[in-house]
N, C-alpha and C. Protein backbone atom coordinates (compact mmCIF):
# COMPACT_ATOMS: atom_id res chain seq x y z
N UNK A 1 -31.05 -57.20 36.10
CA UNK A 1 -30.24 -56.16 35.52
C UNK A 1 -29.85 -56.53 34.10
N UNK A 2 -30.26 -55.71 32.97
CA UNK A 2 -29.47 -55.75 32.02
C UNK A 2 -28.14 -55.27 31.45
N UNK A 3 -27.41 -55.61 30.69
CA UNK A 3 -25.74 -55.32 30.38
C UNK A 3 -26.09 -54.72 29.36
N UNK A 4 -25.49 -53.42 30.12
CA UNK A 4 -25.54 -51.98 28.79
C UNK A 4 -24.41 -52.24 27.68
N UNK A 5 -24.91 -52.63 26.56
CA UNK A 5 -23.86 -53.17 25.52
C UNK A 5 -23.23 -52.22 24.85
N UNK A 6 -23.68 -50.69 24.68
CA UNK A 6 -22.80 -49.63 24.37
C UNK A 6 -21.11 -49.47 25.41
N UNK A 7 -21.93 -49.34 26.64
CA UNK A 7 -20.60 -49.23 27.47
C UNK A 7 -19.92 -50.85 27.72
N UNK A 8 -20.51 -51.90 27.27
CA UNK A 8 -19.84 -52.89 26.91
C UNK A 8 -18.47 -52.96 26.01
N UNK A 9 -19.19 -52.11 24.80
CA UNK A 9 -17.84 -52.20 23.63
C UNK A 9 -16.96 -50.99 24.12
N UNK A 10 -17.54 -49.79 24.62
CA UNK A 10 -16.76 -48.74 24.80
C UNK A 10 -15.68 -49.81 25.49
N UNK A 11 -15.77 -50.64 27.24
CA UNK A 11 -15.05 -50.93 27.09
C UNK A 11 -14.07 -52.12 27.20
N UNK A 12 -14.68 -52.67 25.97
CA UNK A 12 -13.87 -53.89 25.07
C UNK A 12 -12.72 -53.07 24.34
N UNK A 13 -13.15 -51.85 23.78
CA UNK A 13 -12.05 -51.22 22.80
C UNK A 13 -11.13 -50.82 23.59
N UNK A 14 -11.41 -50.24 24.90
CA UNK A 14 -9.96 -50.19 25.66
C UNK A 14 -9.66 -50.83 26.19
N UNK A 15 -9.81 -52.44 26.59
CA UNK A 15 -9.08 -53.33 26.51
C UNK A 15 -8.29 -53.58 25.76
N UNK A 16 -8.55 -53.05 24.58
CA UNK A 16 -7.86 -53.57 23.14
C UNK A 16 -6.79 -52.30 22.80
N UNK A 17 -7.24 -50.81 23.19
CA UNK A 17 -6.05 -50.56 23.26
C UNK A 17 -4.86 -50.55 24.35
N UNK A 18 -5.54 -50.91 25.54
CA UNK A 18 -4.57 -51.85 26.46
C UNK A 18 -3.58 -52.51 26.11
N UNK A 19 -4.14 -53.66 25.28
CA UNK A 19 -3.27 -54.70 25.43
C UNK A 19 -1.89 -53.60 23.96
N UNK A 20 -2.41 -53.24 23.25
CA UNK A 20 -1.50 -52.24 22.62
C UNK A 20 -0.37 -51.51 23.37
N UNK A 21 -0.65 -50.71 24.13
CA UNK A 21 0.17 -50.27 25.04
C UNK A 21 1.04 -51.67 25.32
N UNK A 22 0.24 -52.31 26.34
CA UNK A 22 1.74 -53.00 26.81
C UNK A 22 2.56 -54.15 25.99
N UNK A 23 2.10 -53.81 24.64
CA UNK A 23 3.18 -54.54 23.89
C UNK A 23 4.35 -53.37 23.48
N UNK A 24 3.48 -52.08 23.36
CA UNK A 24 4.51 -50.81 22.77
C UNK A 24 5.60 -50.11 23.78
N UNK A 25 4.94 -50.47 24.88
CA UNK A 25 5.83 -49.36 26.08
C UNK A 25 7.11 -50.54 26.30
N UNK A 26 7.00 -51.52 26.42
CA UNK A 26 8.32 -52.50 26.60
C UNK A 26 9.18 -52.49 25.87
N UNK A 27 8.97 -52.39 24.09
CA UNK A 27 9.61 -52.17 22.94
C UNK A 27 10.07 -50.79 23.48
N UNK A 28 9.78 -49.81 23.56
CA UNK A 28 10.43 -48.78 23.55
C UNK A 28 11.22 -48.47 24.61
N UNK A 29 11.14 -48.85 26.09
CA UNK A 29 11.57 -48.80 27.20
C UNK A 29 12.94 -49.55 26.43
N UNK A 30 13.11 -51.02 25.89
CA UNK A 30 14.23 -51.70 25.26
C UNK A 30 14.81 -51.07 24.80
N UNK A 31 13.84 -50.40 23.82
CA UNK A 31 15.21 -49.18 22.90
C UNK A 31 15.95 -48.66 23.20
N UNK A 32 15.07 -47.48 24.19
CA UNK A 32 15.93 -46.58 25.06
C UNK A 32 17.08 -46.83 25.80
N UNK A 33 16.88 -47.98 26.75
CA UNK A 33 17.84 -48.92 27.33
C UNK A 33 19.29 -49.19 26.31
N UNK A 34 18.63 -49.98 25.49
CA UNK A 34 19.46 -50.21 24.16
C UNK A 34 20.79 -49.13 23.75
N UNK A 35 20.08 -48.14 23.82
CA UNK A 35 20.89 -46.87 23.28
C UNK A 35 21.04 -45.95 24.08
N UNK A 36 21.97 -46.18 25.08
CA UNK A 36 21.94 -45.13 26.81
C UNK A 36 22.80 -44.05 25.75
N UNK A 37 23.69 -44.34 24.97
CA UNK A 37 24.85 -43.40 24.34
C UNK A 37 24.21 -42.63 23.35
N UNK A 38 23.17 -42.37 23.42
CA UNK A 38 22.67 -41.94 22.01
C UNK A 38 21.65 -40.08 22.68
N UNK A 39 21.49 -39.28 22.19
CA UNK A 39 21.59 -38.42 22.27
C UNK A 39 19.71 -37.88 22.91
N UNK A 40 19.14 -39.20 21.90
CA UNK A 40 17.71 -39.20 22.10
C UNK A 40 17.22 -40.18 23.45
N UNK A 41 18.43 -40.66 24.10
CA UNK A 41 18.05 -41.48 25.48
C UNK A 41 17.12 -40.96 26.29
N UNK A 42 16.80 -39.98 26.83
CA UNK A 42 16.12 -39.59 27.98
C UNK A 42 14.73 -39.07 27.48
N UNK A 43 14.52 -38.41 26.23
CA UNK A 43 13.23 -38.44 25.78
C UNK A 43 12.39 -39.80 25.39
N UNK A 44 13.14 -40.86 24.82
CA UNK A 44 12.93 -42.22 24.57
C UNK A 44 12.46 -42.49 25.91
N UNK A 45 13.35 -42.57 27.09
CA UNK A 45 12.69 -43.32 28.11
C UNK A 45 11.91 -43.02 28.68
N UNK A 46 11.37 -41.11 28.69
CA UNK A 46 10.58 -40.65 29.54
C UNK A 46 9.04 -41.10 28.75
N UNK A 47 9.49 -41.13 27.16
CA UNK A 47 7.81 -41.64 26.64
C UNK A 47 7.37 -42.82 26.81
N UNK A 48 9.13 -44.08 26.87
CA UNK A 48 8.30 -45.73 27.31
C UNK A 48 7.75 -45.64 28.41
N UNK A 49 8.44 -44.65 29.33
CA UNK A 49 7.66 -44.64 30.67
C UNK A 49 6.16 -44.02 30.89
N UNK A 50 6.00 -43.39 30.20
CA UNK A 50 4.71 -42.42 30.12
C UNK A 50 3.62 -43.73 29.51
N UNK A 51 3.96 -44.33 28.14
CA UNK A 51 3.44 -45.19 27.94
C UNK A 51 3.05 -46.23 28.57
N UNK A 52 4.14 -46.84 29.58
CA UNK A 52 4.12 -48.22 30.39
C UNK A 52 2.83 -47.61 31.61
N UNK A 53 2.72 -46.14 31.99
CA UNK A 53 1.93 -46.16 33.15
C UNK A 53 0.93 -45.62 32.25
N UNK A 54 0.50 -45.33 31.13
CA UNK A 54 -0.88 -45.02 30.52
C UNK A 54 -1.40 -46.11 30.22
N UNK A 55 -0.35 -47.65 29.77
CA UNK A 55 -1.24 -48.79 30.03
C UNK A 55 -1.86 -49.12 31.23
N UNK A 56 -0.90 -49.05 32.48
CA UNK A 56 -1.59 -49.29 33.57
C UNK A 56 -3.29 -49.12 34.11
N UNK A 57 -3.23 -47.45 33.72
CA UNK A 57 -3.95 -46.56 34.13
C UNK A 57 -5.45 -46.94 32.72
N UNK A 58 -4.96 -46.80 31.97
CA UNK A 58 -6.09 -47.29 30.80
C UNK A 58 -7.01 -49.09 31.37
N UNK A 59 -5.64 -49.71 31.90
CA UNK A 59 -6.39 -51.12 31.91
C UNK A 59 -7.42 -50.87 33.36
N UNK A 60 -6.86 -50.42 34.23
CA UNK A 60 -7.78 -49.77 35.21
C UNK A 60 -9.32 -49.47 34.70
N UNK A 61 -9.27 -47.98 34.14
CA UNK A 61 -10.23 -47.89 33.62
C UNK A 61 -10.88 -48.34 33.24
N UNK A 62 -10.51 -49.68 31.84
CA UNK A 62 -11.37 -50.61 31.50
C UNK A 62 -11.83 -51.22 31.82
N UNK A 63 -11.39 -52.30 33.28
CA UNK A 63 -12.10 -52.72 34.00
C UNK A 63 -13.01 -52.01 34.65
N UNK A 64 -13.44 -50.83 35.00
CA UNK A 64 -14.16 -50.12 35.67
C UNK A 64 -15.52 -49.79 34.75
N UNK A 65 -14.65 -49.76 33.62
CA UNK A 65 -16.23 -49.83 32.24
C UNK A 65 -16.45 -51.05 32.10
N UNK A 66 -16.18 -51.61 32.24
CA UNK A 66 -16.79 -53.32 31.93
C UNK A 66 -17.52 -53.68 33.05
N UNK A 67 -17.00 -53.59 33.90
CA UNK A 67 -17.99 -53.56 35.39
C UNK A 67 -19.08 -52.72 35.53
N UNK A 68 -19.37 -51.46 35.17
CA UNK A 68 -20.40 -51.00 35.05
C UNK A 68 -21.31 -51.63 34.12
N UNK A 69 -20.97 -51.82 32.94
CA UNK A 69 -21.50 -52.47 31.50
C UNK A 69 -22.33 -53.10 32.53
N UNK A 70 -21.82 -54.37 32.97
CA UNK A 70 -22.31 -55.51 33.90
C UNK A 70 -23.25 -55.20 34.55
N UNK A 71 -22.71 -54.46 35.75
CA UNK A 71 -23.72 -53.99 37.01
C UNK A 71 -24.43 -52.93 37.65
N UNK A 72 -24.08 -51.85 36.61
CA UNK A 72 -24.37 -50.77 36.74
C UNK A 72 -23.63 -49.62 38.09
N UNK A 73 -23.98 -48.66 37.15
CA UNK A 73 -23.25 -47.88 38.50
C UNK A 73 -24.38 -47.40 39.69
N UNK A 74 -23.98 -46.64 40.77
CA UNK A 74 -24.50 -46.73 41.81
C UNK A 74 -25.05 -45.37 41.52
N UNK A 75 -26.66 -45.26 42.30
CA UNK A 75 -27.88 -44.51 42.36
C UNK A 75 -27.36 -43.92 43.90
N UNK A 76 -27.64 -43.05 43.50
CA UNK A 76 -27.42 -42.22 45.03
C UNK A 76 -29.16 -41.38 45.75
């Protein structure tokens, strides 16, 4: 089997914006936290939160493209 190196980088790059996310969704989840008294609290937390599970869900994915890259997907 050869390693399809297109869907290789496709996904290397979302690894990479992976690891983005979960440096950004913690910072902002803090904020929000930070500032319960503040007027913009609940939109703040609903986006760290949106963020914290689009990293999840992205790093998922990426592994699922990198694994194909590898081994290909399945012939039916």
């Amino acid at each position: 089997m050869k390693t399809d190196k297109d869907l290789l980088i496709k996904g290397l790059k979302n690894v990479a914006y992976t690891i983005a996310l979960m440096f950004i969704a913690p910072v902002v989840l803090f904020e929000a936290f930070k500032n319960q008294g503040h007027p913009w609290f609940w939109p703040v937390l609903i986006f760290g939160g949106l963020l914290a599970i689009s990293a999840i869900a992205l790093g998922f994915y990426s592994i699922k493209v990198i694994m194909d890259a590898f081994f290909g997907t399945k012939k039916k």
